[in-house]
Protein backbone atom coordinates (compact mmCIF):
# COMPACT_ATOMS: atom_id res chain seq x y z
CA UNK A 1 78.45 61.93 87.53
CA UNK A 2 77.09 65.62 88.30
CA UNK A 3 78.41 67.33 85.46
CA UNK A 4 77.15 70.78 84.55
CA UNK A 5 77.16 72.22 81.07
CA UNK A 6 77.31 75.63 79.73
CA UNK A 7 76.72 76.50 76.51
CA UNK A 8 77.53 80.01 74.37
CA UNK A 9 75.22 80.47 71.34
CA UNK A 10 73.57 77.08 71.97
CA UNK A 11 76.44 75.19 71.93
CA UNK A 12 78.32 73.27 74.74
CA UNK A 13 81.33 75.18 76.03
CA UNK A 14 82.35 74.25 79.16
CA UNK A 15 81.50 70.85 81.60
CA UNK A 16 81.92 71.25 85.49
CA UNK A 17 81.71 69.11 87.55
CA UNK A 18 82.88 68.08 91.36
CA UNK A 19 86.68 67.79 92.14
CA UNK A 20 86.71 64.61 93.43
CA UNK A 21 85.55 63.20 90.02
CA UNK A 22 87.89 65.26 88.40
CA UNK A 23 90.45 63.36 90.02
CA UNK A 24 89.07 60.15 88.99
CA UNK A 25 88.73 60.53 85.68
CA UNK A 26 92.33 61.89 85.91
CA UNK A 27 93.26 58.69 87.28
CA UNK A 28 90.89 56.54 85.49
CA UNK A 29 92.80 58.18 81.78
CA UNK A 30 96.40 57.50 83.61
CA UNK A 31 96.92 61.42 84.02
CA UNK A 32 98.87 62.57 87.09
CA UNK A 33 96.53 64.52 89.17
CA UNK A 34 97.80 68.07 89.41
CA UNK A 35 99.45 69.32 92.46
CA UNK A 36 97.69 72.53 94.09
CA UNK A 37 99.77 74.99 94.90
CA UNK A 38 99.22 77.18 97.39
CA UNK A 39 98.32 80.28 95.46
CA UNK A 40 97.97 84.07 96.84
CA UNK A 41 94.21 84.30 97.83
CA UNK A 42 91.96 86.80 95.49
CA UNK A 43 90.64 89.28 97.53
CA UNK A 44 87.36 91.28 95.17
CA UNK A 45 87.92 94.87 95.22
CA UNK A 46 86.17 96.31 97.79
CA UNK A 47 82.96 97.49 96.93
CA UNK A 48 84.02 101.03 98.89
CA UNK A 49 85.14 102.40 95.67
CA UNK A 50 82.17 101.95 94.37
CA UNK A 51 80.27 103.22 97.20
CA UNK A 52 79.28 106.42 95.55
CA UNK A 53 76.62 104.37 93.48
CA UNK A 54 74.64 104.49 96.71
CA UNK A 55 73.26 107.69 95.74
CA UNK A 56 72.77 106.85 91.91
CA UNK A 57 70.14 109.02 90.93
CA UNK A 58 72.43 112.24 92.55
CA UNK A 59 75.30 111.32 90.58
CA UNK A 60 72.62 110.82 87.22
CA UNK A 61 71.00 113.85 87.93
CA UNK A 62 74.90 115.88 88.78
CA UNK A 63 75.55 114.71 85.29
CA UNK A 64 72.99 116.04 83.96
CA UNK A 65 71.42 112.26 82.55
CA UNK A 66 68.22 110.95 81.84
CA UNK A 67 67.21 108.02 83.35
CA UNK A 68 66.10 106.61 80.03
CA UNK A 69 70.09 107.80 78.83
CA UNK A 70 71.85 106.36 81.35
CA UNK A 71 69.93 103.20 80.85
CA UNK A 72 69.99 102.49 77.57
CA UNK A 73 73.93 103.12 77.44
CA UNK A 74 74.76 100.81 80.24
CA UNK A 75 72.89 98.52 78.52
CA UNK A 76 69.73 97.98 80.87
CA UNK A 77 66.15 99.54 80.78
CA UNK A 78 65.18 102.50 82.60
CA UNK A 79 62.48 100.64 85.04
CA UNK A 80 65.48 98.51 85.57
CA UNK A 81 67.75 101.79 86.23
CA UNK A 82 64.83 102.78 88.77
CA UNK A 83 64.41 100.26 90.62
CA UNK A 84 68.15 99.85 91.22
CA UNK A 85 68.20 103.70 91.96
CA UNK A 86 65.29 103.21 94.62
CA UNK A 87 66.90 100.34 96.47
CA UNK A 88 64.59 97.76 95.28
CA UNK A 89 66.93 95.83 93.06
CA UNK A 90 70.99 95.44 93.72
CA UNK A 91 72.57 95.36 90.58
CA UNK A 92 75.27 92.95 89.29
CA UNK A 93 78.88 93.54 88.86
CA UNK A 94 79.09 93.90 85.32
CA UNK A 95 76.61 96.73 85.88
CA UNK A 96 77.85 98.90 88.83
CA UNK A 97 81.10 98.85 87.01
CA UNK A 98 79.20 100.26 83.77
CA UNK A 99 77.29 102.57 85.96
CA UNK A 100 80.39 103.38 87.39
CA UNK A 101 82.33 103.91 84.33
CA UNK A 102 79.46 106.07 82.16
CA UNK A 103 78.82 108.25 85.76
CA UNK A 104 82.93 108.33 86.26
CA UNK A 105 82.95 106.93 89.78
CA UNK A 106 86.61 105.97 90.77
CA UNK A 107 87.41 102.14 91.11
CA UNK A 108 85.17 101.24 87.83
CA UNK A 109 87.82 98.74 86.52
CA UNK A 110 87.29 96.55 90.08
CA UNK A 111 86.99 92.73 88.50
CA UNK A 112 84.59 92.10 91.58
């Protein structure tokens, strides 16, 4: 079985593993196997709204923020910060939506 485990605080949480052995250990434990419904597809928000973050270190600077500020309060370092201001580095969700939020670009509560 190809099962993958994730852990929280070094403890198991969570096994995945492939469908089609979901559905036989379904069967195997006498379980009906659950229907899919067709469900509305998820579109991400578009990234658009967060567009603005292209010019980062304008909108740092407009505010009136250190780099080592804005950093620290989105939770990253500010060589991080840099590099994601130069171009070098493309941040994570989780973090254009902070950078978003703390610089008060529209569309930070996207769940992209």
């Amino acid at each position: 079985m190809d099962i993958q485990i994730i852990s929280r605080n070094g403890e198991p949480e969570y096994a995945v593993l492939p469908w089609d052995q979901y559905q036989a250990l379904l069967k195997a434990a006498g379980h009906q196997q659950p229907s899919l419904a067709p469900s509305p597809t998820v579109q991400a928000a578009p990234d658009q709204d967060l567009r603005p973050l292209a010019d980062l270190r304008g909108l740092r600077e407009a505010k009136g923020l250190a780099i080592e500020t804005l950093a620290r309060t989105v939770g990253i370092s500010p060589s991080y910060l840099g590099l994601i201001e130069s171009g070098e580095r493309q941040p994570d969700a989780a973090i254009r939506r902070s950078l978003a939020w703390e610089l008060g670009v529209a569309g930070w509560r996207d769940e992209s």
